[in-house]
PDB file of N, CA and C in Angstrom:
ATOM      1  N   UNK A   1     -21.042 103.396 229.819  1.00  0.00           N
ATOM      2  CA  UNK A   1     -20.264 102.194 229.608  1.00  0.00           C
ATOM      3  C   UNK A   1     -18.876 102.590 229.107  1.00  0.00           C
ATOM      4  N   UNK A   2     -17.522 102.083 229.545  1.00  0.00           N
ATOM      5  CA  UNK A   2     -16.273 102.182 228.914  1.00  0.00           C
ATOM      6  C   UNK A   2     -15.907 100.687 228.586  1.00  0.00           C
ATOM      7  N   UNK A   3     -15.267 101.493 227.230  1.00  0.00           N
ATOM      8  CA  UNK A   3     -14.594 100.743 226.559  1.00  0.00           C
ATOM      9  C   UNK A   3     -13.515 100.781 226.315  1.00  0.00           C
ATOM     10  N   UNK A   4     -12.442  99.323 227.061  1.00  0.00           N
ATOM     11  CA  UNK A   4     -11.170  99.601 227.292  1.00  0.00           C
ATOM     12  C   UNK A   4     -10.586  99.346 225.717  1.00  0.00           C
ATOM     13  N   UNK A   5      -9.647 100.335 225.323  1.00  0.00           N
ATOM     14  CA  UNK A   5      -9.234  99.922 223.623  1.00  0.00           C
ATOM     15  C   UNK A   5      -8.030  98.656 223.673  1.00  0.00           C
ATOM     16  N   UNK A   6      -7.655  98.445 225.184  1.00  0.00           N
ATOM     17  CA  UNK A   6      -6.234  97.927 224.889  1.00  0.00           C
ATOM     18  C   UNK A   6      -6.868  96.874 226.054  1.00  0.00           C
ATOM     19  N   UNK A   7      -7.443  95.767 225.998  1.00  0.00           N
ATOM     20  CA  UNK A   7      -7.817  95.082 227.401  1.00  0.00           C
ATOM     21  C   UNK A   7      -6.813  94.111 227.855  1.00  0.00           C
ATOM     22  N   UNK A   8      -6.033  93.552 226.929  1.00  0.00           N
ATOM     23  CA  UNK A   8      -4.500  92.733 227.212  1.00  0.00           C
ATOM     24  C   UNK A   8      -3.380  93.811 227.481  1.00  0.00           C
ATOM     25  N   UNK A   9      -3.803  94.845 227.423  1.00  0.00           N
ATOM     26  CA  UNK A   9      -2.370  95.795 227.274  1.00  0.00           C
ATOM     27  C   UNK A   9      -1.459  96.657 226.154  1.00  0.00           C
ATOM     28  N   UNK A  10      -1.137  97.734 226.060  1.00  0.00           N
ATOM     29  CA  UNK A  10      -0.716  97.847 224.589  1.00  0.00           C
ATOM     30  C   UNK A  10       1.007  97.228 224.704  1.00  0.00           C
ATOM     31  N   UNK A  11       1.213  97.246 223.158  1.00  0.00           N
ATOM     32  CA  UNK A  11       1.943  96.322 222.892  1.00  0.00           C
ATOM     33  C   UNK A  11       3.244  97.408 222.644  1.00  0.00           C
ATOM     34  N   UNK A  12       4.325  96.986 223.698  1.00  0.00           N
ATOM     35  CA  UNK A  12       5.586  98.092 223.569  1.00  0.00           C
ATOM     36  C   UNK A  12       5.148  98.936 224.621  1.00  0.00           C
ATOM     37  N   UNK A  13       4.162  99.128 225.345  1.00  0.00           N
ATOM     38  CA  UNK A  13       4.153 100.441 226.198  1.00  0.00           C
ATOM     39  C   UNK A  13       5.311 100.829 227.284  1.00  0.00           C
ATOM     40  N   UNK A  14       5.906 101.571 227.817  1.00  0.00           N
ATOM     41  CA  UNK A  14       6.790 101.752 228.698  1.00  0.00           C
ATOM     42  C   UNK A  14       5.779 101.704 230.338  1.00  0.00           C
ATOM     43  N   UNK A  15       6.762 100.770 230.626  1.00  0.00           N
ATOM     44  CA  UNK A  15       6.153 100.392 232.376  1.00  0.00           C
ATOM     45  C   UNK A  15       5.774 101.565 233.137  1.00  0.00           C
ATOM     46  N   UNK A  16       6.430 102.729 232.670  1.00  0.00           N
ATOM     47  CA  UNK A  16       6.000 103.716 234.286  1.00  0.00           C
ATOM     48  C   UNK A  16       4.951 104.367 233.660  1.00  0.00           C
ATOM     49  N   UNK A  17       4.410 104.302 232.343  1.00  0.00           N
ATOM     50  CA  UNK A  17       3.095 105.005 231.863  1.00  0.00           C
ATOM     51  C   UNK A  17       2.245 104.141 232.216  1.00  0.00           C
ATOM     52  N   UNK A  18       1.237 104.254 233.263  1.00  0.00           N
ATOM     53  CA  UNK A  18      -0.100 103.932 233.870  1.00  0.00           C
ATOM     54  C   UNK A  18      -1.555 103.978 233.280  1.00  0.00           C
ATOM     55  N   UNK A  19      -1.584 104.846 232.274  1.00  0.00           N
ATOM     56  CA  UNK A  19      -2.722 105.158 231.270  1.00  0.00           C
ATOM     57  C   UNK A  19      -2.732 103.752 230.324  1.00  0.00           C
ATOM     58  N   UNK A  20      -4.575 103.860 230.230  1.00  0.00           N
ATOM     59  CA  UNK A  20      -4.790 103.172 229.533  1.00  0.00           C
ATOM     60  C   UNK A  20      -5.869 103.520 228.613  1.00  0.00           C
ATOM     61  N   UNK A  21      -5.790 103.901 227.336  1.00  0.00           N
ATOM     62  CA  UNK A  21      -6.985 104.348 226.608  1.00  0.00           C
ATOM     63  C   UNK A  21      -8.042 103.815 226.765  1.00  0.00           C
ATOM     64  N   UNK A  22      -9.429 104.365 226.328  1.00  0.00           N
ATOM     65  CA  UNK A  22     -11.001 103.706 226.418  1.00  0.00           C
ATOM     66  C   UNK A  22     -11.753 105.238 226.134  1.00  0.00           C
ATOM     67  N   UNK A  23     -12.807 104.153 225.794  1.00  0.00           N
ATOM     68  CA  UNK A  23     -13.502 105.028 225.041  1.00  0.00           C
ATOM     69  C   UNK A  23     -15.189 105.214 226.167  1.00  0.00           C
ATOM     70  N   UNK A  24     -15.575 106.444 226.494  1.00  0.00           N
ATOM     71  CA  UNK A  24     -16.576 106.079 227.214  1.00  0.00           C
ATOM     72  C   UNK A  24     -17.936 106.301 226.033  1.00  0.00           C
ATOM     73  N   UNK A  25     -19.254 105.703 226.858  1.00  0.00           N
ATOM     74  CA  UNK A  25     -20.194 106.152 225.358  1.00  0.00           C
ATOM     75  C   UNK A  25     -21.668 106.958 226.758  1.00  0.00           C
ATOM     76  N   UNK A  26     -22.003 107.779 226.365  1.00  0.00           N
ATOM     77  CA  UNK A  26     -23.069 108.440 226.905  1.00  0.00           C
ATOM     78  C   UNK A  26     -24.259 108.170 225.961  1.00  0.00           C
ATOM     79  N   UNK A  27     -25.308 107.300 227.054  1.00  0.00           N
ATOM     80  CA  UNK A  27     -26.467 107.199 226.155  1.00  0.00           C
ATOM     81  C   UNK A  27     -27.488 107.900 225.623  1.00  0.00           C
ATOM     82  N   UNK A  28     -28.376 107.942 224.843  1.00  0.00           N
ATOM     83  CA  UNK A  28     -29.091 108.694 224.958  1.00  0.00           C
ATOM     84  C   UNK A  28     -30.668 108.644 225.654  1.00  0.00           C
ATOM     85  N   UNK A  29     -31.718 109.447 226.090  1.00  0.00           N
ATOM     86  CA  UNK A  29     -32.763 108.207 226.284  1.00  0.00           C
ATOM     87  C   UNK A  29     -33.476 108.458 225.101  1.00  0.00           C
ATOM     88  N   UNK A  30     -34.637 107.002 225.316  1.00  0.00           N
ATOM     89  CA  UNK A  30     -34.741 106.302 224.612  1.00  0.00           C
ATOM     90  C   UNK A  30     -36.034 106.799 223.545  1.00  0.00           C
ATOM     91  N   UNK A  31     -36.448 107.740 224.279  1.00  0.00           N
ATOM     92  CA  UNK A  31     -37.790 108.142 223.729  1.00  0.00           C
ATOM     93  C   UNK A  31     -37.038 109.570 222.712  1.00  0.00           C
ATOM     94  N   UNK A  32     -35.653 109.958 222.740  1.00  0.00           N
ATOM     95  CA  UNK A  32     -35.227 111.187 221.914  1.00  0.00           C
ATOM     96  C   UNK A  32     -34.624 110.347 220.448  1.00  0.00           C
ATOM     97  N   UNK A  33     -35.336 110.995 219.405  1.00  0.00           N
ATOM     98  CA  UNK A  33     -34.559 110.494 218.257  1.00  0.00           C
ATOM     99  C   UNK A  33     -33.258 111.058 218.132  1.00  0.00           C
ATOM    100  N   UNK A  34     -32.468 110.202 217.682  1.00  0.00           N
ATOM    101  CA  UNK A  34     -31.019 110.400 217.395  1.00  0.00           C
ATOM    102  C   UNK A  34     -31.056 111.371 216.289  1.00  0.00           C
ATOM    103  N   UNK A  35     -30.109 112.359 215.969  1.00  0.00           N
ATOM    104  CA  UNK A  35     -29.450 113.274 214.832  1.00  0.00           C
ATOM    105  C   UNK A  35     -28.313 112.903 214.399  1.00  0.00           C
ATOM    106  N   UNK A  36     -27.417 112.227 214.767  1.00  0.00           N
ATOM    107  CA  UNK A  36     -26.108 111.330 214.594  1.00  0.00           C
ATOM    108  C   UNK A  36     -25.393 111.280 215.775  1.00  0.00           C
ATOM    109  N   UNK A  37     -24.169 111.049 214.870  1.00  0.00           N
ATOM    110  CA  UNK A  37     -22.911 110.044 215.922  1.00  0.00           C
ATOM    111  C   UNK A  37     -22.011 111.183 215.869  1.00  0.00           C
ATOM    112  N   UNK A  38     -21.352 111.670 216.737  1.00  0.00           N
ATOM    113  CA  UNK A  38     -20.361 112.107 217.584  1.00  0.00           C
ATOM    114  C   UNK A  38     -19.223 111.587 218.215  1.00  0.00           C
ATOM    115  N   UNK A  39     -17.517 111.558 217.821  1.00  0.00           N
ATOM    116  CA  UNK A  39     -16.410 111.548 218.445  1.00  0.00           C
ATOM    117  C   UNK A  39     -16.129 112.269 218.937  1.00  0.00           C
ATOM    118  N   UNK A  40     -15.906 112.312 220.668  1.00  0.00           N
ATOM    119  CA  UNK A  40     -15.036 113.868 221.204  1.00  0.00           C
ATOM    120  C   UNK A  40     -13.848 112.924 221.466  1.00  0.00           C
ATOM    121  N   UNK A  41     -12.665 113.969 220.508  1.00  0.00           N
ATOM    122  CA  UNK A  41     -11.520 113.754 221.537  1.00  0.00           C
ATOM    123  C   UNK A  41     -10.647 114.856 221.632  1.00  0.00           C
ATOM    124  N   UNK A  42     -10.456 114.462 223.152  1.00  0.00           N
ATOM    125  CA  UNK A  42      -9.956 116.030 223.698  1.00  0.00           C
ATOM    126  C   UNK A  42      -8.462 116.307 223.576  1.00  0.00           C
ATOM    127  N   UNK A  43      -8.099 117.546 223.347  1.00  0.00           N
ATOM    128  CA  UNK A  43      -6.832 117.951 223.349  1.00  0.00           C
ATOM    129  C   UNK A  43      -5.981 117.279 224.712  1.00  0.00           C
ATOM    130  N   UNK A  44      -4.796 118.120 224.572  1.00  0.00           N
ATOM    131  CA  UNK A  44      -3.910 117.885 225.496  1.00  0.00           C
ATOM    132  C   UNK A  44      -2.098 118.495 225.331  1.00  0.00           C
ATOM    133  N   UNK A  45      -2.107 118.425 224.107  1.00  0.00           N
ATOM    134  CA  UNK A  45      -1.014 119.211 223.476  1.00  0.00           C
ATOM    135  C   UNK A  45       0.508 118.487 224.305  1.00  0.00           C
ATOM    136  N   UNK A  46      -0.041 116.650 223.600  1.00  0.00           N
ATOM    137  CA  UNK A  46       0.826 115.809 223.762  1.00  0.00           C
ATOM    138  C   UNK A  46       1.566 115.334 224.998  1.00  0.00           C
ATOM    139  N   UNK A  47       1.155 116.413 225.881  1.00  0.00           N
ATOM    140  CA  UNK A  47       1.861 115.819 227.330  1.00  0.00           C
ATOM    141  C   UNK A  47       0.786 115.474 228.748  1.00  0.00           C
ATOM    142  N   UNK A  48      -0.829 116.301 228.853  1.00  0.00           N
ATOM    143  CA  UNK A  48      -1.851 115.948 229.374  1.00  0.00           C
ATOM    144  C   UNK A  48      -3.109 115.083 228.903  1.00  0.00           C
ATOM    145  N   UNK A  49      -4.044 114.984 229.497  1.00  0.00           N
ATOM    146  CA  UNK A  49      -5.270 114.428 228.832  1.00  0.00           C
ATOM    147  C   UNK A  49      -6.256 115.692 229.570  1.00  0.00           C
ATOM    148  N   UNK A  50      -6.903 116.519 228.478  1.00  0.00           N
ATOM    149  CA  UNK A  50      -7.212 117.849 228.905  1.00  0.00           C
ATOM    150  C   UNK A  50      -9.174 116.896 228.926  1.00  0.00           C
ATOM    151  N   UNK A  51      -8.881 116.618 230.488  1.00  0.00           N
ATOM    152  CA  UNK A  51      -9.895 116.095 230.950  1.00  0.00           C
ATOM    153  C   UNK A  51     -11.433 116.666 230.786  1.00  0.00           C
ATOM    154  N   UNK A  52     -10.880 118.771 231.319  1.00  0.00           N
ATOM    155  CA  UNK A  52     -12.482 119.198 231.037  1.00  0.00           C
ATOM    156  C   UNK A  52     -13.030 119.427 229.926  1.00  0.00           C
ATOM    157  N   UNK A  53     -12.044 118.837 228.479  1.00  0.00           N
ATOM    158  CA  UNK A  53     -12.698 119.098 227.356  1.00  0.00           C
ATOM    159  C   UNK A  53     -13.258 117.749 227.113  1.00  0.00           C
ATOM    160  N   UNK A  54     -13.721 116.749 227.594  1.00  0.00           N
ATOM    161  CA  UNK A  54     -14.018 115.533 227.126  1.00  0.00           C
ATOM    162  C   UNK A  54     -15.576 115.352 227.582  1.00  0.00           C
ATOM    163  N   UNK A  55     -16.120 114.964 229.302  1.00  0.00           N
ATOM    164  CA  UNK A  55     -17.205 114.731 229.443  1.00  0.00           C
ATOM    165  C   UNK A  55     -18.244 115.787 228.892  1.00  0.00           C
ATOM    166  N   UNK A  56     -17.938 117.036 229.629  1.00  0.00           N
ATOM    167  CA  UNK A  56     -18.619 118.456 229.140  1.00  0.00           C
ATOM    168  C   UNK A  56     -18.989 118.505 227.763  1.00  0.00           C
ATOM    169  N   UNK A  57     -18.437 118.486 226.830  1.00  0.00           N
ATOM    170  CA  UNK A  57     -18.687 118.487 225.283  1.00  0.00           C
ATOM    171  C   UNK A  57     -19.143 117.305 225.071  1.00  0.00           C
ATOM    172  N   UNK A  58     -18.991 116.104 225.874  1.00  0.00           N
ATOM    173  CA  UNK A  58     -19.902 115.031 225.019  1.00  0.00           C
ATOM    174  C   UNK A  58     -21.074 115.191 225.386  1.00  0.00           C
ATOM    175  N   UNK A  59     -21.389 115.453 226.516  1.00  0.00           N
ATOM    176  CA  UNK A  59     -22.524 115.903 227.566  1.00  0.00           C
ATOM    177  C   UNK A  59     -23.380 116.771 226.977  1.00  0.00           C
ATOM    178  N   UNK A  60     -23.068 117.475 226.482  1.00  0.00           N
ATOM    179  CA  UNK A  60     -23.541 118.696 225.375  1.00  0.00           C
ATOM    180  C   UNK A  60     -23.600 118.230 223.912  1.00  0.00           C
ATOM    181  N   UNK A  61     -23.305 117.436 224.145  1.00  0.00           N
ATOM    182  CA  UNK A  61     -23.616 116.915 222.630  1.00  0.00           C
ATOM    183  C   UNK A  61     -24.945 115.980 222.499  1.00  0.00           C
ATOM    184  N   UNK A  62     -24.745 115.230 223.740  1.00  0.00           N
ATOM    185  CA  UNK A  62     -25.575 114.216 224.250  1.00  0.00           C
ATOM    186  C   UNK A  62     -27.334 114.800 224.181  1.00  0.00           C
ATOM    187  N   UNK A  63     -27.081 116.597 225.201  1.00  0.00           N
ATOM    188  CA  UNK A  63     -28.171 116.606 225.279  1.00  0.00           C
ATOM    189  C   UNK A  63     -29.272 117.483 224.320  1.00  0.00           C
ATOM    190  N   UNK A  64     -28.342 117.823 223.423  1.00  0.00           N
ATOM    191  CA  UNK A  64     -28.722 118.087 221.874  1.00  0.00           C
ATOM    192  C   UNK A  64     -29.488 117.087 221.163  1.00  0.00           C
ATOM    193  N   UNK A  65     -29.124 115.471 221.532  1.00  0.00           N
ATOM    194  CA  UNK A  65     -29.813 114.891 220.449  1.00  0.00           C
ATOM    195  C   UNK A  65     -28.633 114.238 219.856  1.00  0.00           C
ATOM    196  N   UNK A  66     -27.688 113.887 219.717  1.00  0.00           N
ATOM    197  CA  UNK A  66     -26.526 113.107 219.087  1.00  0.00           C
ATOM    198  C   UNK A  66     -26.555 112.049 219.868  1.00  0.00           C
ATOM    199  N   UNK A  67     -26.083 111.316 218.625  1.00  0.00           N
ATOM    200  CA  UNK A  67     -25.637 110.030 219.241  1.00  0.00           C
ATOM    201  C   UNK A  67     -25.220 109.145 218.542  1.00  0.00           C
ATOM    202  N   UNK A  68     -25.085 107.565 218.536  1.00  0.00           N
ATOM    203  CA  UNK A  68     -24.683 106.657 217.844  1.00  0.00           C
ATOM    204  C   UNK A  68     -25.929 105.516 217.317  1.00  0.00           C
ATOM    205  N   UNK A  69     -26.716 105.328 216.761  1.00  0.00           N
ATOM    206  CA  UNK A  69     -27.549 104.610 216.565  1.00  0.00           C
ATOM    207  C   UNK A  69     -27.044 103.732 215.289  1.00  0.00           C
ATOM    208  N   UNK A  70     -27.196 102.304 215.642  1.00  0.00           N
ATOM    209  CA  UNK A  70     -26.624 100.959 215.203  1.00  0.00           C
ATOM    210  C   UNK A  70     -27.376  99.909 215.373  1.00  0.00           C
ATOM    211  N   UNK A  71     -28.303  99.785 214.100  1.00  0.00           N
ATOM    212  CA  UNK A  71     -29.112  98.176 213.954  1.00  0.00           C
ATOM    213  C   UNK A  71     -30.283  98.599 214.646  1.00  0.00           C
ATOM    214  N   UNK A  72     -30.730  99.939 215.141  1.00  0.00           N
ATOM    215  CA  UNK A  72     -31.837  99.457 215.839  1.00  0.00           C
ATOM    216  C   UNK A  72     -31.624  99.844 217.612  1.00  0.00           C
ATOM    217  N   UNK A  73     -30.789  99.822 217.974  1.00  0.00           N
ATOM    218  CA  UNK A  73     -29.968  99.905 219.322  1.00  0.00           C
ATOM    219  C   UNK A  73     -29.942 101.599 219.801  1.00  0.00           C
ATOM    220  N   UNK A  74     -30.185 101.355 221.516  1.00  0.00           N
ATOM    221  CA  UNK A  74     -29.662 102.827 221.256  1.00  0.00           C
ATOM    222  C   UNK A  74     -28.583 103.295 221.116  1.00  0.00           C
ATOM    223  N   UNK A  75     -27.740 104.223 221.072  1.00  0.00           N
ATOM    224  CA  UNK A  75     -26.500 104.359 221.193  1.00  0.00           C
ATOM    225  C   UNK A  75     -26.182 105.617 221.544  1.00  0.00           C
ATOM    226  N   UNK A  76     -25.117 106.366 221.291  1.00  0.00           N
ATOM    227  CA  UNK A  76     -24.328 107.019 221.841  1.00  0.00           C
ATOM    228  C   UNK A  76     -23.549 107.945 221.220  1.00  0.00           C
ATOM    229  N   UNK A  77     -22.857 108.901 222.623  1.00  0.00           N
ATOM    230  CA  UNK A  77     -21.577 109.855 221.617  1.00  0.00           C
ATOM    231  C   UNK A  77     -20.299 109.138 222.772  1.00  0.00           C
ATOM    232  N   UNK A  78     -19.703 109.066 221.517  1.00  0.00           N
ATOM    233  CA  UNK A  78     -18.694 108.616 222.189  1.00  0.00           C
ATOM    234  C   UNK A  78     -17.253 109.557 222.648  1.00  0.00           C
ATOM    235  N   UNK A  79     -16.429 109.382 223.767  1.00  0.00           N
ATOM    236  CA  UNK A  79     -15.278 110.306 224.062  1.00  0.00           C
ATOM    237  C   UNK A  79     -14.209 109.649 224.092  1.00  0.00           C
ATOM    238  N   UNK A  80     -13.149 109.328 223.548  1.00  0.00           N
ATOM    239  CA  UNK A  80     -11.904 108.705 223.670  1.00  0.00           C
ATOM    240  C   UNK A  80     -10.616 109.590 224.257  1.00  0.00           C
ATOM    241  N   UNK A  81      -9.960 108.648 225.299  1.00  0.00           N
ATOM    242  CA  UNK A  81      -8.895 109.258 225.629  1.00  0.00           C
ATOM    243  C   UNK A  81      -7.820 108.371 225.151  1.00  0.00           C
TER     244      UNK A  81
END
């Protein structure tokens, strides 16, 4: 599931920047107990979005056993760009 951070738009952005942040969440299944919650966010060194550090490491995080568990729910690790 993604989650767009800006769904009206951010506020001030310059027109020719096309990006739009969001956050994706990788579930876990349902029968693995959670160990916790996990943020990946990936480098880039201010001018890229260093793409192969984002799914891969959440992915690996994912299949460790992390995740986000809330109320009861399953949940997730989440990756923000």
């Amino acid at each position: 599931m993604r989650i767009e951070l800006y769904p009206n738009g951010i506020p001030g952005k310059s027109p020719e920047d096309d990006f739009m942040p969001y956050i994706d969440t990788f579930l876990l299944d349902a029968a693995k107990t959670p160990l916790g919650a996990v943020l990946v966010l990936p480098g880039g060194g201010y001018h890229h979005r260093a793409i192969h550090e984002g799914d891969p490491v959440a992915r690996r995080f994912n299949d460790l056993g992390y995740q986000l568990r809330d109320a009861g729910k399953i949940g997730c690790v989440l990756k923000a760009y």
